[in-house]
Every structure is written in C-alpha cells, then in structure tokens.
PDB file of N, CA and C in Angstrom:
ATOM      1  N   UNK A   1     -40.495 -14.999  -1.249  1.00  0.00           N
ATOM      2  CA  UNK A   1     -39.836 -14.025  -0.390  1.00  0.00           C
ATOM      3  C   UNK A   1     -40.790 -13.665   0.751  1.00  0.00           C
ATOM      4  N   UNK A   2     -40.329 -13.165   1.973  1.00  0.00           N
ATOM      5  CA  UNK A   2     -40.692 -13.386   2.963  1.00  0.00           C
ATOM      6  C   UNK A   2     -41.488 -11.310   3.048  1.00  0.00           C
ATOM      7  N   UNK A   3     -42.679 -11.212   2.909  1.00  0.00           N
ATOM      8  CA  UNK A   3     -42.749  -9.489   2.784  1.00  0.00           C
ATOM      9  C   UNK A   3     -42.741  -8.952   4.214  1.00  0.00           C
ATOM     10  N   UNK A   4     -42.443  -9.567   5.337  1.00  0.00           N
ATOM     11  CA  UNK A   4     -42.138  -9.679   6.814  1.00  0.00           C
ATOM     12  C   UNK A   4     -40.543  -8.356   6.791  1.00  0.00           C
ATOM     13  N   UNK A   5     -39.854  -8.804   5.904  1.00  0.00           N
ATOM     14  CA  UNK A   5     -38.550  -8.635   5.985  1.00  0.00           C
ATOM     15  C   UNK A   5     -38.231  -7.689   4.977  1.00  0.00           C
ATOM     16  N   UNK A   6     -39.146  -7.294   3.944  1.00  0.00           N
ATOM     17  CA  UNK A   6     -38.608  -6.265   2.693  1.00  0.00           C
ATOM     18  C   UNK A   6     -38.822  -4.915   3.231  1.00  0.00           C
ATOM     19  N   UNK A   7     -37.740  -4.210   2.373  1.00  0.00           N
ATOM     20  CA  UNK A   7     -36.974  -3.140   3.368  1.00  0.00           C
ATOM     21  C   UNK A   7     -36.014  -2.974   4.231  1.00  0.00           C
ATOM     22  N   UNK A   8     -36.076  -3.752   5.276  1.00  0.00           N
ATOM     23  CA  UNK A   8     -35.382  -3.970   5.965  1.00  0.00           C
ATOM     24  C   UNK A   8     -33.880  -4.062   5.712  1.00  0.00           C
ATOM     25  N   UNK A   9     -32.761  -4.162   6.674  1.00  0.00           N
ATOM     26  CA  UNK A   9     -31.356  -4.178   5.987  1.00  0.00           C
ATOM     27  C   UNK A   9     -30.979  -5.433   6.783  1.00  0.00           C
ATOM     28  N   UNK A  10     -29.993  -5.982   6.286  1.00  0.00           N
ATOM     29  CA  UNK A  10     -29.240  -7.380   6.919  1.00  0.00           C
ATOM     30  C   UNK A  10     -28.779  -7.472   8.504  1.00  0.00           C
ATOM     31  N   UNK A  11     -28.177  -6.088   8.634  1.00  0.00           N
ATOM     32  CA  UNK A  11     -28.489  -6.013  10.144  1.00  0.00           C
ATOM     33  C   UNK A  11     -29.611  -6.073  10.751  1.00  0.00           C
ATOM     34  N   UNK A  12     -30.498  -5.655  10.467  1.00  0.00           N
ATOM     35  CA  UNK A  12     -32.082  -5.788  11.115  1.00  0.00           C
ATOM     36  C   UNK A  12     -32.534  -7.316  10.805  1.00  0.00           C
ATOM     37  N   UNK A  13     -32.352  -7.917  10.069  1.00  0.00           N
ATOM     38  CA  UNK A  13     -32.612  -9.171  10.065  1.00  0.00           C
ATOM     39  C   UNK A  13     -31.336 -10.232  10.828  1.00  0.00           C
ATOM     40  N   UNK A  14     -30.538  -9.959  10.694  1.00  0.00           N
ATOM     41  CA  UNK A  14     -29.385 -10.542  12.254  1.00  0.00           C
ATOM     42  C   UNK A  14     -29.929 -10.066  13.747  1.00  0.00           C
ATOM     43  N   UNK A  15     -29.961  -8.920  13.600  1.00  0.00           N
ATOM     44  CA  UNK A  15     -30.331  -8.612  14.812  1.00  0.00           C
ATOM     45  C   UNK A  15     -32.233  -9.588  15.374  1.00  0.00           C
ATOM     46  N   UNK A  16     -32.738  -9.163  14.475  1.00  0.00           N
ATOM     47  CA  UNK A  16     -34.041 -10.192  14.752  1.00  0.00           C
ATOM     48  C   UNK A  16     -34.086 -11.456  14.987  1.00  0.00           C
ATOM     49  N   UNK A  17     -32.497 -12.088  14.593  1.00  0.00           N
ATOM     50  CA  UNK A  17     -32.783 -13.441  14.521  1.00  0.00           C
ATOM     51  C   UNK A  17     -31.610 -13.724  15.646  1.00  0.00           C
ATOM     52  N   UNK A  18     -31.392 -12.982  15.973  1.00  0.00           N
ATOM     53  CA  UNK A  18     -30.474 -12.621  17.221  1.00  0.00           C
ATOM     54  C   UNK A  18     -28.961 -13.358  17.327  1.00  0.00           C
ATOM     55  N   UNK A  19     -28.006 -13.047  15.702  1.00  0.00           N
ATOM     56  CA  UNK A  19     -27.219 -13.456  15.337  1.00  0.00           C
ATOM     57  C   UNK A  19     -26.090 -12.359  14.803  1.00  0.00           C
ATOM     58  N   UNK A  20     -26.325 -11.336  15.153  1.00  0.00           N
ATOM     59  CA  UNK A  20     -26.359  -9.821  14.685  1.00  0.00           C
ATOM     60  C   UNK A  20     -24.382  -9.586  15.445  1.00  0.00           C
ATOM     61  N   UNK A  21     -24.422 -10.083  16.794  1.00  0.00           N
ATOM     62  CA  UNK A  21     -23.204  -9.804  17.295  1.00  0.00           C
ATOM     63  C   UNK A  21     -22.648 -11.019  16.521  1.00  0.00           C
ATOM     64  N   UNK A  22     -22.672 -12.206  16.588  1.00  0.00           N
ATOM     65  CA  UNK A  22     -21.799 -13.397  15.982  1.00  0.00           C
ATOM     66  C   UNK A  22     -21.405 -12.886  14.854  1.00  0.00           C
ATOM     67  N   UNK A  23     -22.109 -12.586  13.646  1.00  0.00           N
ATOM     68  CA  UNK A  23     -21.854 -11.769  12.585  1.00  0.00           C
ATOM     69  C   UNK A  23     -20.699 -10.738  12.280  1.00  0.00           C
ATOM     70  N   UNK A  24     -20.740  -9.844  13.486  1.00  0.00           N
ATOM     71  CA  UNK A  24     -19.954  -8.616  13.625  1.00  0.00           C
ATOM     72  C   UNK A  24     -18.767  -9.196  13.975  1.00  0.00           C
ATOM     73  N   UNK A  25     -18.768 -10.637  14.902  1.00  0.00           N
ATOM     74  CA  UNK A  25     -17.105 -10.535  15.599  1.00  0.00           C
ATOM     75  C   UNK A  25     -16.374 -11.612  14.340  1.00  0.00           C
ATOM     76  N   UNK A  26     -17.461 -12.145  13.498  1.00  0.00           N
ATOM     77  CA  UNK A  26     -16.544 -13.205  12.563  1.00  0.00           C
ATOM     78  C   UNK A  26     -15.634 -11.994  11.181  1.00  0.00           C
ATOM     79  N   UNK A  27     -16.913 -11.412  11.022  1.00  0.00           N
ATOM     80  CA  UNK A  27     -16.224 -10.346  10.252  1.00  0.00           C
ATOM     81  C   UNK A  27     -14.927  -9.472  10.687  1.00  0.00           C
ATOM     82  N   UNK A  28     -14.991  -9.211  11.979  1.00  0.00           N
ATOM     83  CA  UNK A  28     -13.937  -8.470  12.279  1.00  0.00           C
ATOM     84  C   UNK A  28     -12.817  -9.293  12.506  1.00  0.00           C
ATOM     85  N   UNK A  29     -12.806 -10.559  13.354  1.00  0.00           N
ATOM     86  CA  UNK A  29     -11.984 -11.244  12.650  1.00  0.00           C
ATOM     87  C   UNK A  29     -11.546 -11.815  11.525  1.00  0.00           C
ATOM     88  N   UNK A  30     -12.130 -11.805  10.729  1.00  0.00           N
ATOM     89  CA  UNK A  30     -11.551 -11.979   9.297  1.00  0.00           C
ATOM     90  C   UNK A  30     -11.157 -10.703   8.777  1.00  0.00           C
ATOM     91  N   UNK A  31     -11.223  -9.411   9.206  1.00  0.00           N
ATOM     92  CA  UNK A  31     -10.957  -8.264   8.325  1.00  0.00           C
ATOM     93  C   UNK A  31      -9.587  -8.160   9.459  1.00  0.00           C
ATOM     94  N   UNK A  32      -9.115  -8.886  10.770  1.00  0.00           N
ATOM     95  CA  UNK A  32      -7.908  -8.887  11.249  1.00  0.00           C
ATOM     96  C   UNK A  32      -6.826  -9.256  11.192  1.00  0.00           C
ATOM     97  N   UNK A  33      -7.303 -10.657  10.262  1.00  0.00           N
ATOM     98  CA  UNK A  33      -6.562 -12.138   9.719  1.00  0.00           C
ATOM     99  C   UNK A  33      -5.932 -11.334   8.258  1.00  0.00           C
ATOM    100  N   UNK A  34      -6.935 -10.745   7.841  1.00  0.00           N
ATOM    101  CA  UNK A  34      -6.277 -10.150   6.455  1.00  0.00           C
ATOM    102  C   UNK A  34      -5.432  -9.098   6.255  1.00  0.00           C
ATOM    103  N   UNK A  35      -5.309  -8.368   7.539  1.00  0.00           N
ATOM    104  CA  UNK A  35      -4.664  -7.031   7.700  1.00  0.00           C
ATOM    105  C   UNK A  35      -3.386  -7.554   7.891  1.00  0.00           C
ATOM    106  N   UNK A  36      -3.327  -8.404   8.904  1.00  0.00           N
ATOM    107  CA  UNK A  36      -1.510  -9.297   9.791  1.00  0.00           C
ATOM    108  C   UNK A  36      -1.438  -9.763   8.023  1.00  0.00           C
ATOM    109  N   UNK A  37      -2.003 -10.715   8.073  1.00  0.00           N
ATOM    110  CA  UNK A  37      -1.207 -11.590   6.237  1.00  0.00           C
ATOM    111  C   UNK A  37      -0.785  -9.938   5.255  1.00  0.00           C
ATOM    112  N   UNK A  38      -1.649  -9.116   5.417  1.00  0.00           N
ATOM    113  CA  UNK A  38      -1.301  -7.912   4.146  1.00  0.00           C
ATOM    114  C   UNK A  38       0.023  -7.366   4.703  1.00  0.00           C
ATOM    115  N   UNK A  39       0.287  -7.198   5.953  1.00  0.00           N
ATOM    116  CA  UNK A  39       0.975  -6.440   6.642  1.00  0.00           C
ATOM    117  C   UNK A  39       2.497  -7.447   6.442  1.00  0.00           C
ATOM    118  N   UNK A  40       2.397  -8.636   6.867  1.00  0.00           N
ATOM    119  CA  UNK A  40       3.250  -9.539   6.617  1.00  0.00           C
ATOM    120  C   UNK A  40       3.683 -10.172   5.187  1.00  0.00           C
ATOM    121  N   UNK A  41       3.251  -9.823   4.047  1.00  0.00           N
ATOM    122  CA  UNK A  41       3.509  -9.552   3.127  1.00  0.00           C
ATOM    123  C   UNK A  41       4.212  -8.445   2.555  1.00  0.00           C
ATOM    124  N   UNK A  42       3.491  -7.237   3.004  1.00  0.00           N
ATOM    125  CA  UNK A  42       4.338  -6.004   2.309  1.00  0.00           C
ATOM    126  C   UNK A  42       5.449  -6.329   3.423  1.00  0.00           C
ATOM    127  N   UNK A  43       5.773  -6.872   4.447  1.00  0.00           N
ATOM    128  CA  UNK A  43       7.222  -6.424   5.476  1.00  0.00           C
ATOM    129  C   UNK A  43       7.859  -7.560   5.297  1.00  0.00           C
ATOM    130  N   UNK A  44       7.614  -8.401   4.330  1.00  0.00           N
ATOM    131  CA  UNK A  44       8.313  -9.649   3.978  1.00  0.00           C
ATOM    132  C   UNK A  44       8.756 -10.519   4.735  1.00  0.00           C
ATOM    133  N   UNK A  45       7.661 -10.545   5.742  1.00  0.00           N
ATOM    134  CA  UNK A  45       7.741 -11.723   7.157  1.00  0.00           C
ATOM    135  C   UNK A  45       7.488 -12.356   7.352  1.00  0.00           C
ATOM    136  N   UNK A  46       7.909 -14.165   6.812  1.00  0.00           N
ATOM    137  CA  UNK A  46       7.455 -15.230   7.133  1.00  0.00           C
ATOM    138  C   UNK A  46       6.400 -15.760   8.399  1.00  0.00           C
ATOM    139  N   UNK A  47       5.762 -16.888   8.290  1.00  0.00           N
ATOM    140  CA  UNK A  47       5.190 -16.994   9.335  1.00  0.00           C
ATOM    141  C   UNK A  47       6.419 -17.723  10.690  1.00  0.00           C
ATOM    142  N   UNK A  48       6.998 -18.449  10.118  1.00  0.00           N
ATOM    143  CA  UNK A  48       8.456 -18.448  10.779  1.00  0.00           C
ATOM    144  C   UNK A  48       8.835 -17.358  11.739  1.00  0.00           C
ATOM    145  N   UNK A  49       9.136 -16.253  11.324  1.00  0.00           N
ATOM    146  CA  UNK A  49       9.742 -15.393  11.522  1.00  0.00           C
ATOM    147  C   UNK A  49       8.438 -14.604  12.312  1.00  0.00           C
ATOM    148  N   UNK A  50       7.416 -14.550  11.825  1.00  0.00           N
ATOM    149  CA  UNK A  50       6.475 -13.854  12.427  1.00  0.00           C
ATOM    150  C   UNK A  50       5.828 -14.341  13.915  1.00  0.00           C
ATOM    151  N   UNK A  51       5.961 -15.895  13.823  1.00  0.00           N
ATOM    152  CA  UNK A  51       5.889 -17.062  15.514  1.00  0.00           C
ATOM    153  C   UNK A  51       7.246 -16.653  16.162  1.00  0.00           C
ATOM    154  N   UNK A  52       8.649 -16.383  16.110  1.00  0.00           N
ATOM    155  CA  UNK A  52       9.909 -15.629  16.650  1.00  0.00           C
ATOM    156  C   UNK A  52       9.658 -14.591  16.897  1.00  0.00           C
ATOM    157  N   UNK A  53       8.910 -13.470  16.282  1.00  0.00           N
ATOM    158  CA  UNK A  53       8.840 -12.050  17.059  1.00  0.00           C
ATOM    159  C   UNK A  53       7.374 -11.982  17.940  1.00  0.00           C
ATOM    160  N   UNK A  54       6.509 -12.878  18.481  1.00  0.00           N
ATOM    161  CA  UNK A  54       5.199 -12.878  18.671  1.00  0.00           C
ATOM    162  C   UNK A  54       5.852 -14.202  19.907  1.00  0.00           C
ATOM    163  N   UNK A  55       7.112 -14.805  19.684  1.00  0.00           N
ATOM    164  CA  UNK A  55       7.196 -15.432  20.872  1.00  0.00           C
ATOM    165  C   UNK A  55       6.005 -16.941  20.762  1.00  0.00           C
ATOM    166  N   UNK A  56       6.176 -17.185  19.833  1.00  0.00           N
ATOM    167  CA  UNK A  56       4.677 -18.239  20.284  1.00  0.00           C
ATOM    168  C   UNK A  56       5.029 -19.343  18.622  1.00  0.00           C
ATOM    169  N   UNK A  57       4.021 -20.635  18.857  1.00  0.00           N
ATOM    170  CA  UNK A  57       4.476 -21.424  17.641  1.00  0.00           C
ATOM    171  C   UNK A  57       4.151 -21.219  16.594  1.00  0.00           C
ATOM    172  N   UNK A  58       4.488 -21.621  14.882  1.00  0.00           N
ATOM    173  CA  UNK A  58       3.655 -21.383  14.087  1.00  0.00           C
ATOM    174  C   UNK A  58       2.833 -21.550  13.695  1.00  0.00           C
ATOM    175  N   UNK A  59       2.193 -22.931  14.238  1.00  0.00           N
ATOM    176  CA  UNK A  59       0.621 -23.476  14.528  1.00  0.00           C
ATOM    177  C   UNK A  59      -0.103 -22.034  14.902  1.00  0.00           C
ATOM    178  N   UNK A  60       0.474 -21.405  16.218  1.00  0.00           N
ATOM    179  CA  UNK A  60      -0.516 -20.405  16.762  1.00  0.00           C
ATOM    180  C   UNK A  60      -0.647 -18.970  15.564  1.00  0.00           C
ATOM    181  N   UNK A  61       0.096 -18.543  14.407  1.00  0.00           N
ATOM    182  CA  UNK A  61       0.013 -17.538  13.415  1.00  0.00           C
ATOM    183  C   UNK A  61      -0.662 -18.126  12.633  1.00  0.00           C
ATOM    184  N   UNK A  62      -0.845 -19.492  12.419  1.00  0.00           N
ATOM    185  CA  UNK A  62      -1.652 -20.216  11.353  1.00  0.00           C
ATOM    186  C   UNK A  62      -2.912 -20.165  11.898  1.00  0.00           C
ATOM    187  N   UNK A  63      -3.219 -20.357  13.226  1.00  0.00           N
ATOM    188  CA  UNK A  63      -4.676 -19.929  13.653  1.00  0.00           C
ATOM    189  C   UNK A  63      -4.995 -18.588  13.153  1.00  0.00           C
ATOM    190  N   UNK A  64      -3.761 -18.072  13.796  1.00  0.00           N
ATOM    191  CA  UNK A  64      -4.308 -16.519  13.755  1.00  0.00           C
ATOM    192  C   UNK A  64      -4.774 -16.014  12.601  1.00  0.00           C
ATOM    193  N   UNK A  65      -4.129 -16.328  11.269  1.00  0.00           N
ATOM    194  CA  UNK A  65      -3.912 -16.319  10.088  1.00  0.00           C
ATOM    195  C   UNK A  65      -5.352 -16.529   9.597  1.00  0.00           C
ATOM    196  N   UNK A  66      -5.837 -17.630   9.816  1.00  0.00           N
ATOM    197  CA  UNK A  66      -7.524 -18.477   9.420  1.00  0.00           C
ATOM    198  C   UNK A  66      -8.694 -17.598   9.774  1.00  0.00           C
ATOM    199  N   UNK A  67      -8.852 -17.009   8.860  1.00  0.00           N
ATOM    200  CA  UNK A  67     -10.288 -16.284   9.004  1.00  0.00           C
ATOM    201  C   UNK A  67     -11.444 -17.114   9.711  1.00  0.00           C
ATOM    202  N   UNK A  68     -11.538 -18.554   9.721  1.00  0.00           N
ATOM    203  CA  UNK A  68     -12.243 -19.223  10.145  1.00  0.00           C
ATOM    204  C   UNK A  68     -12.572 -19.244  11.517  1.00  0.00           C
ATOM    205  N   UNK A  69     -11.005 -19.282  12.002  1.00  0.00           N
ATOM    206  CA  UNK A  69     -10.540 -19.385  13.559  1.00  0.00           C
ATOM    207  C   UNK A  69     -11.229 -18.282  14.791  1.00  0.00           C
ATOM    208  N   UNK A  70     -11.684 -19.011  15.516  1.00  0.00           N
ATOM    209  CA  UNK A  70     -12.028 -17.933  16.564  1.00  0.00           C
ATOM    210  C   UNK A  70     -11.382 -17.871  17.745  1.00  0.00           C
ATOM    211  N   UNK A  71      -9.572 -18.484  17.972  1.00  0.00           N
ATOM    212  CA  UNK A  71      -9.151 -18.432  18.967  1.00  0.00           C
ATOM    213  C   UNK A  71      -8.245 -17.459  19.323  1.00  0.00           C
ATOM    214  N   UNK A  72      -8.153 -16.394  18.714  1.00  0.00           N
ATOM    215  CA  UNK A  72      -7.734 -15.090  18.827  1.00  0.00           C
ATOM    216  C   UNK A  72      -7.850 -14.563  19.825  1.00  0.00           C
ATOM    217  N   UNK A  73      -6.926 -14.259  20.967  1.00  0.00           N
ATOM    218  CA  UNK A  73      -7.190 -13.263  21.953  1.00  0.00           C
ATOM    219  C   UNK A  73      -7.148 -11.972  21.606  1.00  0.00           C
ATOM    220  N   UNK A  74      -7.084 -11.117  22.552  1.00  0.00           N
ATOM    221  CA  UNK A  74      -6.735  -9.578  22.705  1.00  0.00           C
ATOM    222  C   UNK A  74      -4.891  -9.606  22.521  1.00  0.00           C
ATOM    223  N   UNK A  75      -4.845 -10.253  23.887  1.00  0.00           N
ATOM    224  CA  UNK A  75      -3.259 -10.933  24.196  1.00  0.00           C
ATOM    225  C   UNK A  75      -2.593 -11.081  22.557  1.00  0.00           C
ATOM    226  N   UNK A  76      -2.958 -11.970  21.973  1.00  0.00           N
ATOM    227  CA  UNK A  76      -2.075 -12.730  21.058  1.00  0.00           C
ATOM    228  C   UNK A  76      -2.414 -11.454  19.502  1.00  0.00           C
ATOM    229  N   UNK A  77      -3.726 -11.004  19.722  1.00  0.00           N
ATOM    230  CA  UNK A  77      -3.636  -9.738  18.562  1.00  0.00           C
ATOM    231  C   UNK A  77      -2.741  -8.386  18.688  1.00  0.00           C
ATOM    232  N   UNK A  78      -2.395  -8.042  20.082  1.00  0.00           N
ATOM    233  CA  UNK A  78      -1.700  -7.038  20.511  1.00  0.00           C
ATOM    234  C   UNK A  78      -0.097  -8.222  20.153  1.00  0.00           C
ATOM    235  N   UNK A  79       0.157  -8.965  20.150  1.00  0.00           N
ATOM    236  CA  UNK A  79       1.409  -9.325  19.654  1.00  0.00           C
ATOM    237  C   UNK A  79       1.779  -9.094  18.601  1.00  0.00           C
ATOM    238  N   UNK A  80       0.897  -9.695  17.677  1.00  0.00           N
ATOM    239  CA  UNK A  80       1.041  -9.748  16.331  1.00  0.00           C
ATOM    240  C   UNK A  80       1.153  -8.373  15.726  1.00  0.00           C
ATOM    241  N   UNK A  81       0.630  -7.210  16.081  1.00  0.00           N
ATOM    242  CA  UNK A  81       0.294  -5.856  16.247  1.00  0.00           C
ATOM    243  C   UNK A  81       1.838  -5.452  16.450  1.00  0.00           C
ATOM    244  N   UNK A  82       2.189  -5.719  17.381  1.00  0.00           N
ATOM    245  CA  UNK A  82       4.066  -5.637  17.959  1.00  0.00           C
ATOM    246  C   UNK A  82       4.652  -5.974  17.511  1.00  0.00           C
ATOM    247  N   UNK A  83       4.329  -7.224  16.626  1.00  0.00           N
ATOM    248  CA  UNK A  83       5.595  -7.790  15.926  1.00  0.00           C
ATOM    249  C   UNK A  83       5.658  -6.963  14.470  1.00  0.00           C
ATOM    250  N   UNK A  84       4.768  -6.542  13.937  1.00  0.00           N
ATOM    251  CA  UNK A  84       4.346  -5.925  12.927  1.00  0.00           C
ATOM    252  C   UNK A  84       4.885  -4.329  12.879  1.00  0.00           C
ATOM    253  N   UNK A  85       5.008  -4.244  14.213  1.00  0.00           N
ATOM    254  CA  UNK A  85       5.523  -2.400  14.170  1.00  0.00           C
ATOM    255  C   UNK A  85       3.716  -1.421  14.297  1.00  0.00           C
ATOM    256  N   UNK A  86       3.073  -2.325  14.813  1.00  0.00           N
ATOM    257  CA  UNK A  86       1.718  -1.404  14.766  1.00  0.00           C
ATOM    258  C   UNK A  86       1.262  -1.702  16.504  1.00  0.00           C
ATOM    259  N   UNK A  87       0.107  -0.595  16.372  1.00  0.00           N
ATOM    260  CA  UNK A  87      -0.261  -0.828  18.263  1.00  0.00           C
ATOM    261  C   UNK A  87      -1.976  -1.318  17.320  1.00  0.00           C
ATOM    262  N   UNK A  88      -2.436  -2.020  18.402  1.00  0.00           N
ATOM    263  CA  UNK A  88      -4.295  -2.470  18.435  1.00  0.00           C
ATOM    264  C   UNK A  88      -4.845  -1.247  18.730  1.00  0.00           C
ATOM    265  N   UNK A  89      -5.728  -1.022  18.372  1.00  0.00           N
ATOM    266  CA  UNK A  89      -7.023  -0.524  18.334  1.00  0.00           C
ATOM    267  C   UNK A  89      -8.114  -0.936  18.800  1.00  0.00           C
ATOM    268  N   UNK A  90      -8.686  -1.041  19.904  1.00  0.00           N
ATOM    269  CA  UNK A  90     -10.427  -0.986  19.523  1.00  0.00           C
ATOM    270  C   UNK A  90     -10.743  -0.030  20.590  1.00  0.00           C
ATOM    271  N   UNK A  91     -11.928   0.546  20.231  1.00  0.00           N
ATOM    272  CA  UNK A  91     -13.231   1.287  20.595  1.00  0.00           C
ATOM    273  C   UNK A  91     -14.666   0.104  20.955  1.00  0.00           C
ATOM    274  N   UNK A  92     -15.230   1.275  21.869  1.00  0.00           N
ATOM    275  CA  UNK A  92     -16.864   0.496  21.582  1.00  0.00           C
ATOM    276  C   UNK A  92     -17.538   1.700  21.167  1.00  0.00           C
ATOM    277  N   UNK A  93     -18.146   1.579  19.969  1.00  0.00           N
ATOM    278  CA  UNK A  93     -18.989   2.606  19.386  1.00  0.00           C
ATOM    279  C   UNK A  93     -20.822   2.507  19.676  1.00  0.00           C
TER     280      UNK A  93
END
C-alpha cells in the first residue's frame, strides 16, 4: 500500500490523479440511466413507447438507457424528463 495516500478519501485521490471530474459525470450518468428505467417501469412504459413520446428512435433510449453510454445530451435528458411527466434538474454546487 501506497502510505502517500492513507487517509486520504477517493476523491482526493481522483482529484490527484486528475480523473476526479470523469468520475463524477460517469456516475451521474449512470444514477440518470437508472432513474428513466425506474421511472419507466413504475409508469409501465415501454422503450417503444418511451422513443414515441421523446420523438426519437429506440436505438436512441437504448443509449440513453446504458449506463455505459456517454451520448446523452441536456437536449435528449430534458426529453426523456417530458416524456416521463418530470422537469431536469441541475445546479452547479
């Protein structure tokens, strides 16, 4: 173990290794991907049905869908947000 680094918290070691924002935006996209699928579950909305109210194909909800995916706009999250019956959110804190 590295005694450079004990103590320290995982952010302080992202941030040192200067990976700290990449970190933050994969997570938040994946905690966005899971909210639309939870949301589209409890409202019993196919992805079918969910590419018809979002206007767009189902390839593009299957991106959206993929925690992996980083081609998420603002644009296409404020849809999904609309189609859902919810408005977006963000702040800079």
């Amino acid at each position: 173990m590295n005694a450079k680094h004990l103590g320290s918290t995982l952010d302080d070691f992202l941030a040192e290794e200067g990976r700290l924002a990449e970190a933050e935006a994969v997570a938040t996209k994946r905690v966005l991907a899971f909210q639309i699928a939870s949301l589209m579950q409890e409202q019993q909305i196919t992805k079918a049905e969910m590419a018809r109210r979002m206007n767009t194909s189902r390839a593009a909800v299957n991106r959206l869908l993929d925690a992996h995916s980083e081609s998420a706009t603002l644009a296409t999250l404020e849809k999904a947000a609309a189609a859902l019956g919810r408005r977006l959110q963000i702040e800079l804190v």
